[in-house]
C-alpha atoms as a PDB file:
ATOM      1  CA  UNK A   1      17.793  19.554   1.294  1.00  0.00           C
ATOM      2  CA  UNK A   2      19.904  19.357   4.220  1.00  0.00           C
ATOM      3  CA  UNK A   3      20.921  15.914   3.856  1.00  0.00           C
ATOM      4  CA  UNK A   4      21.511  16.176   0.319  1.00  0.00           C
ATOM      5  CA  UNK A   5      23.906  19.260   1.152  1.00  0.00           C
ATOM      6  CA  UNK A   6      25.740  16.925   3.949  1.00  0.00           C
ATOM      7  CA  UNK A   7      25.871  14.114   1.330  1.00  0.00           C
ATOM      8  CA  UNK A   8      27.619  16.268  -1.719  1.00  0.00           C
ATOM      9  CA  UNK A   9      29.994  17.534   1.200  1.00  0.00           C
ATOM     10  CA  UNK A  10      30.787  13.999   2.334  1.00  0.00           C
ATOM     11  CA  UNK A  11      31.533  13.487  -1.391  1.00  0.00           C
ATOM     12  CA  UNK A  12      34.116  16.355  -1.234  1.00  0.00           C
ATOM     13  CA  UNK A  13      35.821  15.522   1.821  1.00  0.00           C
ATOM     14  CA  UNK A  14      36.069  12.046   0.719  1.00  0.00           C
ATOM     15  CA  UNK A  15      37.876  12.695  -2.468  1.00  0.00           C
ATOM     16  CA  UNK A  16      39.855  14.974  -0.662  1.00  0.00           C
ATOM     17  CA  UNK A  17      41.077  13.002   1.906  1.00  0.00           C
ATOM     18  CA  UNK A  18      40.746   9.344   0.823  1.00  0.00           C
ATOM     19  CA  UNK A  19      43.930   9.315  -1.252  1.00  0.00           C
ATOM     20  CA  UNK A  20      45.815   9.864   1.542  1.00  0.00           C
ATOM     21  CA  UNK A  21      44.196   7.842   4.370  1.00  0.00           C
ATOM     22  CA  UNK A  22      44.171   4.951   1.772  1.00  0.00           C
ATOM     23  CA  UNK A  23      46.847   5.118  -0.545  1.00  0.00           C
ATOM     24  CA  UNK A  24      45.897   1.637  -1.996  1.00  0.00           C
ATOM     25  CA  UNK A  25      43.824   1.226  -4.801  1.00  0.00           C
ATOM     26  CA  UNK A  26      41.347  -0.973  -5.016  1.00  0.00           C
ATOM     27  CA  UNK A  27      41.430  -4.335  -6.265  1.00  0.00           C
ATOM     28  CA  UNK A  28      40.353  -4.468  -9.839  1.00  0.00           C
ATOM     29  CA  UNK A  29      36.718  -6.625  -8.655  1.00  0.00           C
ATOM     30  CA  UNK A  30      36.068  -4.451  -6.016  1.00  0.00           C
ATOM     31  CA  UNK A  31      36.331  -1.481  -8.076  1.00  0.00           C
ATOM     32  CA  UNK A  32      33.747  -3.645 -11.199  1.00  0.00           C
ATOM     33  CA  UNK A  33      31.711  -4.227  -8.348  1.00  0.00           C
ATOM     34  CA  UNK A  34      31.363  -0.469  -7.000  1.00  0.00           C
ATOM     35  CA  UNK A  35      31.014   0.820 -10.929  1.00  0.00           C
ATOM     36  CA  UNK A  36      28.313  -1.853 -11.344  1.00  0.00           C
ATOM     37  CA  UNK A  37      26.206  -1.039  -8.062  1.00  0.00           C
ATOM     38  CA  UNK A  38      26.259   2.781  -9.131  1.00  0.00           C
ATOM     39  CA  UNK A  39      25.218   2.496 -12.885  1.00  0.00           C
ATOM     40  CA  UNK A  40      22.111   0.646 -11.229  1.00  0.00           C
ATOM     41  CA  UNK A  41      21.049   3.122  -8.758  1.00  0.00           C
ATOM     42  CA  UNK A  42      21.767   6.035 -11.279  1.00  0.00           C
ATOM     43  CA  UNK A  43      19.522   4.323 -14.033  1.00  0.00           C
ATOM     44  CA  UNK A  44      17.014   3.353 -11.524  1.00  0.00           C
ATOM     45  CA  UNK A  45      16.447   6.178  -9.484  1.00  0.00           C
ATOM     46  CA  UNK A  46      14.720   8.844 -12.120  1.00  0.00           C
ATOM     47  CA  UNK A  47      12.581   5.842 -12.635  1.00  0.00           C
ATOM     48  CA  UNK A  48      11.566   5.790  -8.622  1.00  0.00           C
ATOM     49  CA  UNK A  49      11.387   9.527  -8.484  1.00  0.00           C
ATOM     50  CA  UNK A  50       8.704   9.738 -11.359  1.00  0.00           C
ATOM     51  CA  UNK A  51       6.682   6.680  -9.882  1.00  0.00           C
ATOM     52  CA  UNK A  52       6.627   8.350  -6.523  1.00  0.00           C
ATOM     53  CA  UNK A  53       5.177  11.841  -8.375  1.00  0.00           C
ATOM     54  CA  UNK A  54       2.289   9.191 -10.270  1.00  0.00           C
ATOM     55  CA  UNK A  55       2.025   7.798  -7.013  1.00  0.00           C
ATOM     56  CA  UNK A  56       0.639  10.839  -5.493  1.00  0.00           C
ATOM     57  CA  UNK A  57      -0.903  12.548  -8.336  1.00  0.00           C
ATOM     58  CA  UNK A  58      -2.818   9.030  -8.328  1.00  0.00           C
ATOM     59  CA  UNK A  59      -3.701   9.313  -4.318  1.00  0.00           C
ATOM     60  CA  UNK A  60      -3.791  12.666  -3.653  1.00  0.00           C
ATOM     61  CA  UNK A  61      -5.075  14.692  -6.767  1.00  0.00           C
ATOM     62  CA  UNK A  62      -7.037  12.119  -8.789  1.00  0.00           C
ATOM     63  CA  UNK A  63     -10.774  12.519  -7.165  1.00  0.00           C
ATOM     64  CA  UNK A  64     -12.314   9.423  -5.764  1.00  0.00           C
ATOM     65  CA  UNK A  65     -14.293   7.579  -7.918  1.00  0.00           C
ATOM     66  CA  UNK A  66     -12.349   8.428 -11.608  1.00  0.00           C
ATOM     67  CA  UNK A  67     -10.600   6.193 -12.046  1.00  0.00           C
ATOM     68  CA  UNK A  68     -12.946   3.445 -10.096  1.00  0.00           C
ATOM     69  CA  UNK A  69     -15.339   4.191 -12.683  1.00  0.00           C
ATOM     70  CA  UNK A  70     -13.879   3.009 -15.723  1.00  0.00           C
ATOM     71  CA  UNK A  71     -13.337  -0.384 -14.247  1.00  0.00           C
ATOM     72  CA  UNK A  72     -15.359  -3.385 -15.575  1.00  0.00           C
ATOM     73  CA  UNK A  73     -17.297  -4.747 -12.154  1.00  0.00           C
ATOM     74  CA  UNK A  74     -15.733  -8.290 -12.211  1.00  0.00           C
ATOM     75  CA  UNK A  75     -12.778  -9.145 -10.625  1.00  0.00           C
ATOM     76  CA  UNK A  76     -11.386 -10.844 -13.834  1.00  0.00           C
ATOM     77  CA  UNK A  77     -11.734  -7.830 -15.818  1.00  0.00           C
ATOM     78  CA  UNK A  78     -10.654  -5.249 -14.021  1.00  0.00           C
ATOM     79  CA  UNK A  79      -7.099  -7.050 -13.363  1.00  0.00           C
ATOM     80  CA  UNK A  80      -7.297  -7.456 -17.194  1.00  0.00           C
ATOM     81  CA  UNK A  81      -7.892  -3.848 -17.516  1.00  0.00           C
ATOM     82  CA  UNK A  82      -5.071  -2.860 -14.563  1.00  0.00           C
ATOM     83  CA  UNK A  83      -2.843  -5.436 -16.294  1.00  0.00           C
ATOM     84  CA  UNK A  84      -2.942  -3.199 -19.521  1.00  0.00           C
ATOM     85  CA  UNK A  85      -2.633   0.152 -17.197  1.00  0.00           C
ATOM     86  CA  UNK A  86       1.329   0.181 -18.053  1.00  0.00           C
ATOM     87  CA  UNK A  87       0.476   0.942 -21.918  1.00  0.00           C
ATOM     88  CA  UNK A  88      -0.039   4.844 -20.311  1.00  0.00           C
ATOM     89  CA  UNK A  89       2.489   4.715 -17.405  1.00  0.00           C
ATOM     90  CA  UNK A  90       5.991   5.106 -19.470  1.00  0.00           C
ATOM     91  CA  UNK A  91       8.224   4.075 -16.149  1.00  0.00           C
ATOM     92  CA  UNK A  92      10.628   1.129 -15.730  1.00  0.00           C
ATOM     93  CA  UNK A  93       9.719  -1.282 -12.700  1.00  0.00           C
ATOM     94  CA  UNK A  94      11.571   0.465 -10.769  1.00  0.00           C
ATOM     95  CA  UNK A  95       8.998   3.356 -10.558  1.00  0.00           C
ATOM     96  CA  UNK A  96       5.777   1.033 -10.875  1.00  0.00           C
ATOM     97  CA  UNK A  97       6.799  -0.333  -6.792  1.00  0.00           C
ATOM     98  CA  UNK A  98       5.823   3.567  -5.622  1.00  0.00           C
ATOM     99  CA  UNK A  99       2.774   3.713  -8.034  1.00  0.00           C
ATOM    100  CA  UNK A 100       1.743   0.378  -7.044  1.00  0.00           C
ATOM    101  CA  UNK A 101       1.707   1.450  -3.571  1.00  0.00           C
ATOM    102  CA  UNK A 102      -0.364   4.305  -4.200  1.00  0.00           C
ATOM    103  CA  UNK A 103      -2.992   2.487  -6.233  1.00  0.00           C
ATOM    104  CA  UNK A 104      -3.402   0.221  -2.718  1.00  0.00           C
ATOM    105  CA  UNK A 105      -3.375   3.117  -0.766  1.00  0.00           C
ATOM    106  CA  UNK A 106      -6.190   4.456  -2.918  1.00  0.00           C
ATOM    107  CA  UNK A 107      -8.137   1.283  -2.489  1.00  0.00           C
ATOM    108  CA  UNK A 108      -7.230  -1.264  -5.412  1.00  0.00           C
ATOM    109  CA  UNK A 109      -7.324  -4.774  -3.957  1.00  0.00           C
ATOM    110  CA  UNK A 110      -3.868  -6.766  -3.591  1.00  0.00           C
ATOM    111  CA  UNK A 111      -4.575  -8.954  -6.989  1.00  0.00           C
ATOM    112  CA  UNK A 112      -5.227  -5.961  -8.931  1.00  0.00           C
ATOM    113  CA  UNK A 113      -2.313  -4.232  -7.723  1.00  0.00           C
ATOM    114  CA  UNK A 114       0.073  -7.359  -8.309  1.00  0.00           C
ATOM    115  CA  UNK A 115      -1.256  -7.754 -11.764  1.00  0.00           C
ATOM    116  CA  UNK A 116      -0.725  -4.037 -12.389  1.00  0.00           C
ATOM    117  CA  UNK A 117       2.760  -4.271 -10.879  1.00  0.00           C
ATOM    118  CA  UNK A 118       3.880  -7.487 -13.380  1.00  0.00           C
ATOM    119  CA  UNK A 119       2.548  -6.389 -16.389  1.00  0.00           C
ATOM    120  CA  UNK A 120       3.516  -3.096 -16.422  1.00  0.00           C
ATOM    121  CA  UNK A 121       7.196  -3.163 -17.185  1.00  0.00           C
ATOM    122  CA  UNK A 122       6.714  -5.531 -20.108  1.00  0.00           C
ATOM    123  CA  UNK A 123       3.419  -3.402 -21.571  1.00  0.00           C
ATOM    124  CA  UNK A 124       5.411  -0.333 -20.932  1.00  0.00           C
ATOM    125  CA  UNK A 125       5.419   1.457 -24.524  1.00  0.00           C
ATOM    126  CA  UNK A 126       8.774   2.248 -24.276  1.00  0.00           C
ATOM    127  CA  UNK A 127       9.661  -1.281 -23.548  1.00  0.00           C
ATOM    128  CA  UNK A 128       7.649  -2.204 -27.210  1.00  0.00           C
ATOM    129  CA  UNK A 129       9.660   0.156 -28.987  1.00  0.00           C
ATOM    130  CA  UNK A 130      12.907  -0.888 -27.799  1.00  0.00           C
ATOM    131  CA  UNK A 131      12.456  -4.314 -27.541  1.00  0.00           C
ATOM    132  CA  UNK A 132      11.183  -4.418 -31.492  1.00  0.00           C
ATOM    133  CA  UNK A 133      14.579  -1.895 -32.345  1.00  0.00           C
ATOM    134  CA  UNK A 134      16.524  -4.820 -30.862  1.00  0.00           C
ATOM    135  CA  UNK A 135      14.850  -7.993 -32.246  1.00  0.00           C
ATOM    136  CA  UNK A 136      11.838  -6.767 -34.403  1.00  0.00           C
ATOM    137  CA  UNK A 137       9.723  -9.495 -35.271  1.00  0.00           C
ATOM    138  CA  UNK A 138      12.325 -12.133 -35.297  1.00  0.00           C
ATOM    139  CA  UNK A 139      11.899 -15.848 -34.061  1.00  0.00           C
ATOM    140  CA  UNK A 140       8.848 -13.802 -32.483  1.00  0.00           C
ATOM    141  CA  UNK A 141      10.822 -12.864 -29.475  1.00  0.00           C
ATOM    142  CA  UNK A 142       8.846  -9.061 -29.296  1.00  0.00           C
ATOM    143  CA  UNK A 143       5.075 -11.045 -29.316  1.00  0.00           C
ATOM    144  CA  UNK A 144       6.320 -13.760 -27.070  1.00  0.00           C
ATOM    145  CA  UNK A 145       7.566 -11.078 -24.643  1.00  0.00           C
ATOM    146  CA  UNK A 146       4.062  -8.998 -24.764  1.00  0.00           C
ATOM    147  CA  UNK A 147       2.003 -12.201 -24.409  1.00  0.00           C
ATOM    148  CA  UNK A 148       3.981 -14.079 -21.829  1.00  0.00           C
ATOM    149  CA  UNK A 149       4.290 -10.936 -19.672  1.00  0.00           C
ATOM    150  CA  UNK A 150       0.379 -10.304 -19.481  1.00  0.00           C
ATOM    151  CA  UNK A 151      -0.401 -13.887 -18.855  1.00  0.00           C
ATOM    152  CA  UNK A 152       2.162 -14.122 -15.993  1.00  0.00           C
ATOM    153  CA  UNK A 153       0.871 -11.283 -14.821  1.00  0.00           C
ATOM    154  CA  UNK A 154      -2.909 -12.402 -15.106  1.00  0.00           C
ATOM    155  CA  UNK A 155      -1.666 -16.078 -13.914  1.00  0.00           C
ATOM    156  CA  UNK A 156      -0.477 -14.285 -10.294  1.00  0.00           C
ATOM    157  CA  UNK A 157      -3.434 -12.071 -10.119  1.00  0.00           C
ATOM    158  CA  UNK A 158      -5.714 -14.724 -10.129  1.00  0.00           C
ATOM    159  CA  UNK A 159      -3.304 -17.003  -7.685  1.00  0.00           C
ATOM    160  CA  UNK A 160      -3.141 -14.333  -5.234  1.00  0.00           C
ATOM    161  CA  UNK A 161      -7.328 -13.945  -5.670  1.00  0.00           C
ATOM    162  CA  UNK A 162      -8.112 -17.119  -4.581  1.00  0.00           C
ATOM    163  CA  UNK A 163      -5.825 -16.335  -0.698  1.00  0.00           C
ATOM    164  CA  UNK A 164      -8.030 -16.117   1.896  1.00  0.00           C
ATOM    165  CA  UNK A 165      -6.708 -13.014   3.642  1.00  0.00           C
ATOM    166  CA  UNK A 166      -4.993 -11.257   0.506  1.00  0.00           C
ATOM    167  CA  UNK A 167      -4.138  -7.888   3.262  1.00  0.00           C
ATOM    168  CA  UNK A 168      -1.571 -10.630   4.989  1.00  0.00           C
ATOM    169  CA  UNK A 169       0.568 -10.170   1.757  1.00  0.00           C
ATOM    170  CA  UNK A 170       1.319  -6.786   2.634  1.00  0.00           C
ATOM    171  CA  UNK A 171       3.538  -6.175   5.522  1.00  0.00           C
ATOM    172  CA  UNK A 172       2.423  -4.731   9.103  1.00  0.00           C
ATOM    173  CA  UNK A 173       4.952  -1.353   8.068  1.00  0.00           C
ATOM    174  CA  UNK A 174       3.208  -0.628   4.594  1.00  0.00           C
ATOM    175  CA  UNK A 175       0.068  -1.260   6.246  1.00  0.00           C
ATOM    176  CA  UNK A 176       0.710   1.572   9.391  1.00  0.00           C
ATOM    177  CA  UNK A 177       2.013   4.024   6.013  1.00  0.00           C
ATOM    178  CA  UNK A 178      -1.089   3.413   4.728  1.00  0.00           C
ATOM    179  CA  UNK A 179      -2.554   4.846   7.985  1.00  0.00           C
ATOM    180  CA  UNK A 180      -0.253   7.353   8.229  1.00  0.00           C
ATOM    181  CA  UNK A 181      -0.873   8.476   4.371  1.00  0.00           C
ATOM    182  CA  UNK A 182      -4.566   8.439   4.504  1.00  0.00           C
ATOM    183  CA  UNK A 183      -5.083  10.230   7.635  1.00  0.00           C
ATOM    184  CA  UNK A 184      -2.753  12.655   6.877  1.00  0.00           C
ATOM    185  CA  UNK A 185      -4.756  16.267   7.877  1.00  0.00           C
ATOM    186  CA  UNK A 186      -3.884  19.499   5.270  1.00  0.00           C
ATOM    187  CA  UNK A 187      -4.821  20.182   2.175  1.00  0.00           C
ATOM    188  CA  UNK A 188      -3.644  18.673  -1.390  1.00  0.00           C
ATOM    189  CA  UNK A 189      -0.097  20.063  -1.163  1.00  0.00           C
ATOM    190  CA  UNK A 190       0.839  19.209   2.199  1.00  0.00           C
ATOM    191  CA  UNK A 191      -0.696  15.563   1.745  1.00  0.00           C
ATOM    192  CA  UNK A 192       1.721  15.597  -1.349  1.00  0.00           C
ATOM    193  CA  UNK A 193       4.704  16.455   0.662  1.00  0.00           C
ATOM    194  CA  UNK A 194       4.105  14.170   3.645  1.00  0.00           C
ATOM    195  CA  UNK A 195       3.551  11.477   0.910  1.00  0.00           C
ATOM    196  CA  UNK A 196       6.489  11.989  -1.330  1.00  0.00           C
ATOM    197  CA  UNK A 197       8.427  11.686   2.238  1.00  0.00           C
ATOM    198  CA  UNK A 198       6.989   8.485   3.470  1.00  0.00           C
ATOM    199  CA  UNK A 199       7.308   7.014   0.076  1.00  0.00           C
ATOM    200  CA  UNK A 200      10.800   7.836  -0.451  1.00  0.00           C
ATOM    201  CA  UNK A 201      11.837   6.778   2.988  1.00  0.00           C
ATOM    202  CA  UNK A 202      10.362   3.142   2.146  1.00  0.00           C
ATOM    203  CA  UNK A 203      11.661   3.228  -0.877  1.00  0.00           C
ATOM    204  CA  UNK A 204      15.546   4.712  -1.499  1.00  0.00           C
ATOM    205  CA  UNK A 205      17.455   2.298   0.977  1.00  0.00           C
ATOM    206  CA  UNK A 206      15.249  -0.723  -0.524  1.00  0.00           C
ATOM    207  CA  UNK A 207      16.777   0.428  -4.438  1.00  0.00           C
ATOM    208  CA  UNK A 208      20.303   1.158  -2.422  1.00  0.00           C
ATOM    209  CA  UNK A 209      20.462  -2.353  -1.301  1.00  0.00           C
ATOM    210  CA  UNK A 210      18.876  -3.876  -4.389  1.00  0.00           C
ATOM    211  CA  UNK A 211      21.960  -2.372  -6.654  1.00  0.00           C
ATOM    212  CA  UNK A 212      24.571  -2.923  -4.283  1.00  0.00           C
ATOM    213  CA  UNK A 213      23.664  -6.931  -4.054  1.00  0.00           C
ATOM    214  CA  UNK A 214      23.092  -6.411  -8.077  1.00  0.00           C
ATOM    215  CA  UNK A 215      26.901  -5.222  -8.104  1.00  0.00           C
ATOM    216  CA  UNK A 216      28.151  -7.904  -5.608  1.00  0.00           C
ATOM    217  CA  UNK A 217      26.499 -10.208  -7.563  1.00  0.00           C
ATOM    218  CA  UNK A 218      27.718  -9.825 -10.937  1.00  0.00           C
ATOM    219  CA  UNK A 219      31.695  -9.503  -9.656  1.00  0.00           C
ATOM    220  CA  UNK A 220      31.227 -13.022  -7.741  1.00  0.00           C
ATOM    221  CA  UNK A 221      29.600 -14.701  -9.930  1.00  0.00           C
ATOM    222  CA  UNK A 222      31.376 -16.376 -13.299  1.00  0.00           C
ATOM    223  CA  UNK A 223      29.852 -15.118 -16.521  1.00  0.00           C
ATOM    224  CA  UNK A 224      31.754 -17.681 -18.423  1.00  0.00           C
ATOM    225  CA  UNK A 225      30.386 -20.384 -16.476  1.00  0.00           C
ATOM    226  CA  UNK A 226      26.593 -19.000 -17.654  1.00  0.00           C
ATOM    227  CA  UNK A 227      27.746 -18.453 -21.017  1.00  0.00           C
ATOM    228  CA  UNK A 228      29.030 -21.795 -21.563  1.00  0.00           C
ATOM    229  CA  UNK A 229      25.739 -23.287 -21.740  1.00  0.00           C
ATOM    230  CA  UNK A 230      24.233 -21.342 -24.184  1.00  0.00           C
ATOM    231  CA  UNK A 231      23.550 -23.484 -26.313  1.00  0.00           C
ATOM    232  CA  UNK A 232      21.473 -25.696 -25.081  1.00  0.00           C
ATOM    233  CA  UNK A 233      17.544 -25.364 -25.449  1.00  0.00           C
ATOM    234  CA  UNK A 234      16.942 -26.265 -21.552  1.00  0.00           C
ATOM    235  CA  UNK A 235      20.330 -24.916 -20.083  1.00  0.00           C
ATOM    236  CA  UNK A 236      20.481 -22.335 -21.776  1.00  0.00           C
ATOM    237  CA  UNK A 237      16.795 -21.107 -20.190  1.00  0.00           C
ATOM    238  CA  UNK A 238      18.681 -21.860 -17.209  1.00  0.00           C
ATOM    239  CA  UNK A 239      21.729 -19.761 -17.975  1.00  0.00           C
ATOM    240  CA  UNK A 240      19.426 -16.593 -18.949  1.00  0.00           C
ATOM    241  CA  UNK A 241      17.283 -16.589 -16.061  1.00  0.00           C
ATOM    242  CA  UNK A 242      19.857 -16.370 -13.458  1.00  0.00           C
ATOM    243  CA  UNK A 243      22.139 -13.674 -15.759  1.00  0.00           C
ATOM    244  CA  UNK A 244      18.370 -11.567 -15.841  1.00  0.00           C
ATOM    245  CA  UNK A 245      17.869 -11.595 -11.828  1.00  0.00           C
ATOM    246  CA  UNK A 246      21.649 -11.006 -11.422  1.00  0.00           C
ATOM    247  CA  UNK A 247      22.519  -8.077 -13.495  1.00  0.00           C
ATOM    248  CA  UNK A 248      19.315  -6.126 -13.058  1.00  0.00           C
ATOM    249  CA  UNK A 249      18.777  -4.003 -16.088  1.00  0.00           C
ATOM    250  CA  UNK A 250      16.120  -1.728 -16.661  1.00  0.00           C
ATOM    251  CA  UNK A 251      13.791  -3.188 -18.651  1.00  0.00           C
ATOM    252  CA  UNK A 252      13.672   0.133 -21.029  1.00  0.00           C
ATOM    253  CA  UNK A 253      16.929  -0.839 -22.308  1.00  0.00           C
ATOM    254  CA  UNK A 254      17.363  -4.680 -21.016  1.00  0.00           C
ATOM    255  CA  UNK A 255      16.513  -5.445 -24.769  1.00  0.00           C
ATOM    256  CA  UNK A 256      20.281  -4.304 -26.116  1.00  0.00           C
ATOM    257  CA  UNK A 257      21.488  -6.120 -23.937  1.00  0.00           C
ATOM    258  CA  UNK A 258      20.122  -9.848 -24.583  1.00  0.00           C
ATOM    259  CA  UNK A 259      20.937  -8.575 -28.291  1.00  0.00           C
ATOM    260  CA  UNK A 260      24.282  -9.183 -27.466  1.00  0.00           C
ATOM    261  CA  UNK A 261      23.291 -13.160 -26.495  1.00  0.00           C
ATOM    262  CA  UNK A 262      20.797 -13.195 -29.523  1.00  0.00           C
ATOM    263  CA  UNK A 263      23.995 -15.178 -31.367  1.00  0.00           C
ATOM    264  CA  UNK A 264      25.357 -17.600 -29.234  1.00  0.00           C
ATOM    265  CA  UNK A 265      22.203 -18.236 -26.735  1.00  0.00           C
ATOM    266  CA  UNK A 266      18.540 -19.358 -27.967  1.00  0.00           C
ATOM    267  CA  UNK A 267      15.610 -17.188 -28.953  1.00  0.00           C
ATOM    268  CA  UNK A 268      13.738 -19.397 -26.160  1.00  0.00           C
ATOM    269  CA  UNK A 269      16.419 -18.685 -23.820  1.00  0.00           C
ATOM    270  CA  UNK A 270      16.266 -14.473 -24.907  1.00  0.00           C
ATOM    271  CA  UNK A 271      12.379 -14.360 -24.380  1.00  0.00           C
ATOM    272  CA  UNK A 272      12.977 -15.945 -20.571  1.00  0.00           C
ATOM    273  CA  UNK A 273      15.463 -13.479 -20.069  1.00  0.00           C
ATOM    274  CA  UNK A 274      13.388 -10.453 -21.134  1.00  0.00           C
ATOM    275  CA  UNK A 275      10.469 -12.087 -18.849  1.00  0.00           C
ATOM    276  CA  UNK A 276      11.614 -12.403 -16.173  1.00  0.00           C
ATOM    277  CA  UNK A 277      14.647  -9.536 -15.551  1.00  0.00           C
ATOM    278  CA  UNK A 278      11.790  -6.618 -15.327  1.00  0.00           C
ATOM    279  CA  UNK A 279       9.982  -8.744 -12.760  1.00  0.00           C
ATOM    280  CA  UNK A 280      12.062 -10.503 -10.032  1.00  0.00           C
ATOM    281  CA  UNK A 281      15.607  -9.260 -10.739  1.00  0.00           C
ATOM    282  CA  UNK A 282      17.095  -8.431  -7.333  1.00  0.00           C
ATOM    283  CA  UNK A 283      16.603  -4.840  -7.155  1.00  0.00           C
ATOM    284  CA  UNK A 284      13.220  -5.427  -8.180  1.00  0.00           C
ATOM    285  CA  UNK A 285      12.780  -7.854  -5.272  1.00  0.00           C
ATOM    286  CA  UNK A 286      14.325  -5.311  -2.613  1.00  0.00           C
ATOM    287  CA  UNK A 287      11.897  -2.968  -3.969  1.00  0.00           C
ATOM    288  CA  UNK A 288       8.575  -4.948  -3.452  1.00  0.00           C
ATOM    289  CA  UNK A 289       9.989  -6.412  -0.077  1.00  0.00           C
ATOM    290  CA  UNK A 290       8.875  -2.580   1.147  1.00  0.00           C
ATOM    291  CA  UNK A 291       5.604  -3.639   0.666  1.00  0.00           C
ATOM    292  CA  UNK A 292       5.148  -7.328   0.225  1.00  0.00           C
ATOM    293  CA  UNK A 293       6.046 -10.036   2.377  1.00  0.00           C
ATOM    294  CA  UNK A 294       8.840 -12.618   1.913  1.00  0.00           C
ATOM    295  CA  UNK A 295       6.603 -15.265   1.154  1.00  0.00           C
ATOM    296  CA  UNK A 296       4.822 -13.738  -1.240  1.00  0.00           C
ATOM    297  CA  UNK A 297       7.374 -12.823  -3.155  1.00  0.00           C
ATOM    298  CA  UNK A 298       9.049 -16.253  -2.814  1.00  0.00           C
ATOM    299  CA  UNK A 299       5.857 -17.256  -4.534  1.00  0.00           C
ATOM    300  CA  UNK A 300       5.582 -14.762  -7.402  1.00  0.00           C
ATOM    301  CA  UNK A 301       9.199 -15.627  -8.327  1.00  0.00           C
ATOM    302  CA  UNK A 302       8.797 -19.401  -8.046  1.00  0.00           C
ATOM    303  CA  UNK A 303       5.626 -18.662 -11.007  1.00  0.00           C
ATOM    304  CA  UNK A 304       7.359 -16.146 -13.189  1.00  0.00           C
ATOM    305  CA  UNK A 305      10.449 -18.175 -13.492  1.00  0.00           C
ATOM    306  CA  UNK A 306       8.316 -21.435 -14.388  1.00  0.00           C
ATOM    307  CA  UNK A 307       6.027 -19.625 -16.495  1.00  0.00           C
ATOM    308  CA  UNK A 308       8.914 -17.934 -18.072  1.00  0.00           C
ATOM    309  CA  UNK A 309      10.467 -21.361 -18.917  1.00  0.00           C
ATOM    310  CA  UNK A 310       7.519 -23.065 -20.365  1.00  0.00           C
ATOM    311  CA  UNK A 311       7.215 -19.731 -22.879  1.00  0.00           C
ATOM    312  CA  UNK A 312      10.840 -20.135 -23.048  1.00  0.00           C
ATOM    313  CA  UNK A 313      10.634 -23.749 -24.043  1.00  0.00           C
ATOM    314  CA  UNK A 314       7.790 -23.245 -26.256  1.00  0.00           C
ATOM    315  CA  UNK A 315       9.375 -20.379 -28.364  1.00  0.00           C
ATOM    316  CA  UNK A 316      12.561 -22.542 -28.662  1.00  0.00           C
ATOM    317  CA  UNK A 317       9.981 -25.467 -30.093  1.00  0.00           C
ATOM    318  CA  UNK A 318       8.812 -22.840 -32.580  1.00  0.00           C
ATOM    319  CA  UNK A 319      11.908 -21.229 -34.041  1.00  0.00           C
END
């Protein structure tokens, strides 16, 4: 509470005094770039807040063994049946990273958590319903999406299976918070408080950083240059893929937005984007670096952005 007292004061004395310390504007691409950064971390963070709460309720007040129990025994099917988890979790990626976390915390393996973690924002009900508003069942963009998103999803789960050592994909700090968390002494509601603290210490200045370098992003690079491609089958893929990691929409409402594309840009190219934005878009990325290392996530975006060109490619054959 403090620091959110000191921040809104900051605010004040900022507008108060700014115009006068700096009397010149900013340039015009600063300025996108500043508007940009802050519509991402305002759309994001109720996201990230309500993940953190799941995260707990998961860790903290779900008894052990409930949810344990309804998994199938085989590793196959229970990332099947994690994969699918997102249908009853109504949050944007952004607020699966926190939830994620606490499903490791409670014990789920690293594959079952990274399958949980990919499929989510595409199986997210809210996602459905917006995505078929948008496109309904048109060059089969809203199917291609729901399929392609639970195989990718399934496809990493099972590559990350077969590592010998799947605990060296975490890092050495979300290991110690795992410590920290599970040893925690105090009842239910102080283990709840300590928790929300930890996770929102890992997590705010990871989504900070992830929208400003969204924001940056977008202002330096060309959108004409992307857009000039579009119509190409293969290019066009291309074209899509980068726009998806760059802007870094939340994948609730990403679907309006490649509506605006759905003219000039291929249905092949459309699907890619909508497959691979909620995944490894760059605040996405800064979130999961809190938890996973740099070369695992090097590797889960090197096979979503393949496996989101082959659907890509194959919807574009099919239209």
């Amino acid at each position: 509470m403090g620091i959110g007292v000191a921040v809104i004061a900051a605010l004040f004395l900022i507008d108060a005094f700014a115009p006068t310390v700096f009397p010149a504007s900013l340039s015009t691409r600063a300025q996108d770039g500043l508007t940009l950064a802050i519509s991402v971390l305002i759309e994001s963070l109720p996201f990230v807040v309500l993940g953190v709460v799941l995260s707990i309720a998961v860790q903290v007040w779900v008894p052990p063994g409930v949810i344990e129990r309804w998994m199938p025994r085989r590793a196959w099917a229970r990332r099947m049946v994690l994969s699918l988890l997102g249908m009853v979790v109504p949050v944007c990626e952004c607020g699966n990273v926190p939830f994620a976390r606490g499903l490791l915390m409670r014990g789920f393996t690293v594959p079952e958590t990274l399958t949980f973690l990919i499929a989510a924002p595409i199986v997210n009900p809210i996602v459905i319903i917006t995505t078929h508003q948008a496109f309904g069942f048109s060059d089969g963009i809203l199917i291609a999406r729901l399929l392609g998103g639970y195989a990718i999803a399934n496809l990493i789960g099972w590559l990350y299976s077969r590592h010998p050592d799947p605990d060296a994909l975490l890092t050495d700090r979300f290991r110690e918070t795992c410590d920290l968390v599970v040893h925690e002494p105090g009842n239910r509601g102080r283990r709840s408080i300590a928790q929300f603290v930890v996770e929102l210490r890992a997590v705010m200045p990871a989504l900070v950083i992830g929208s400003a370098l969204a924001g940056a992003v977008q202002v330096l690079i060309p959108r004409d240059a992307l857009l000039a491609i579009g119509s190409n089958p293969a290019l066009s893929i291309v074209a899509m893929v980068a726009l998806a990691m760059v802007v870094s929409i939340c994948s609730n409402v990403d679907a309006f937005f490649a509506l605006s594309f759905a003219s000039t840009f291929t249905p092949g190219s459309i699907v890619a984007f909508l497959l691979v934005g909620p995944l490894v878009d760059i605040k996405m990325l800064a979130l999961m670096r809190t938890t996973f290392t740099t070369r695992t996530l090097a590797g889960i975006v090197v096979v979503v952005i393949l496996s989101a060109f082959a659907i890509g490619t194959v919807v574009n054959l099919l239209a």
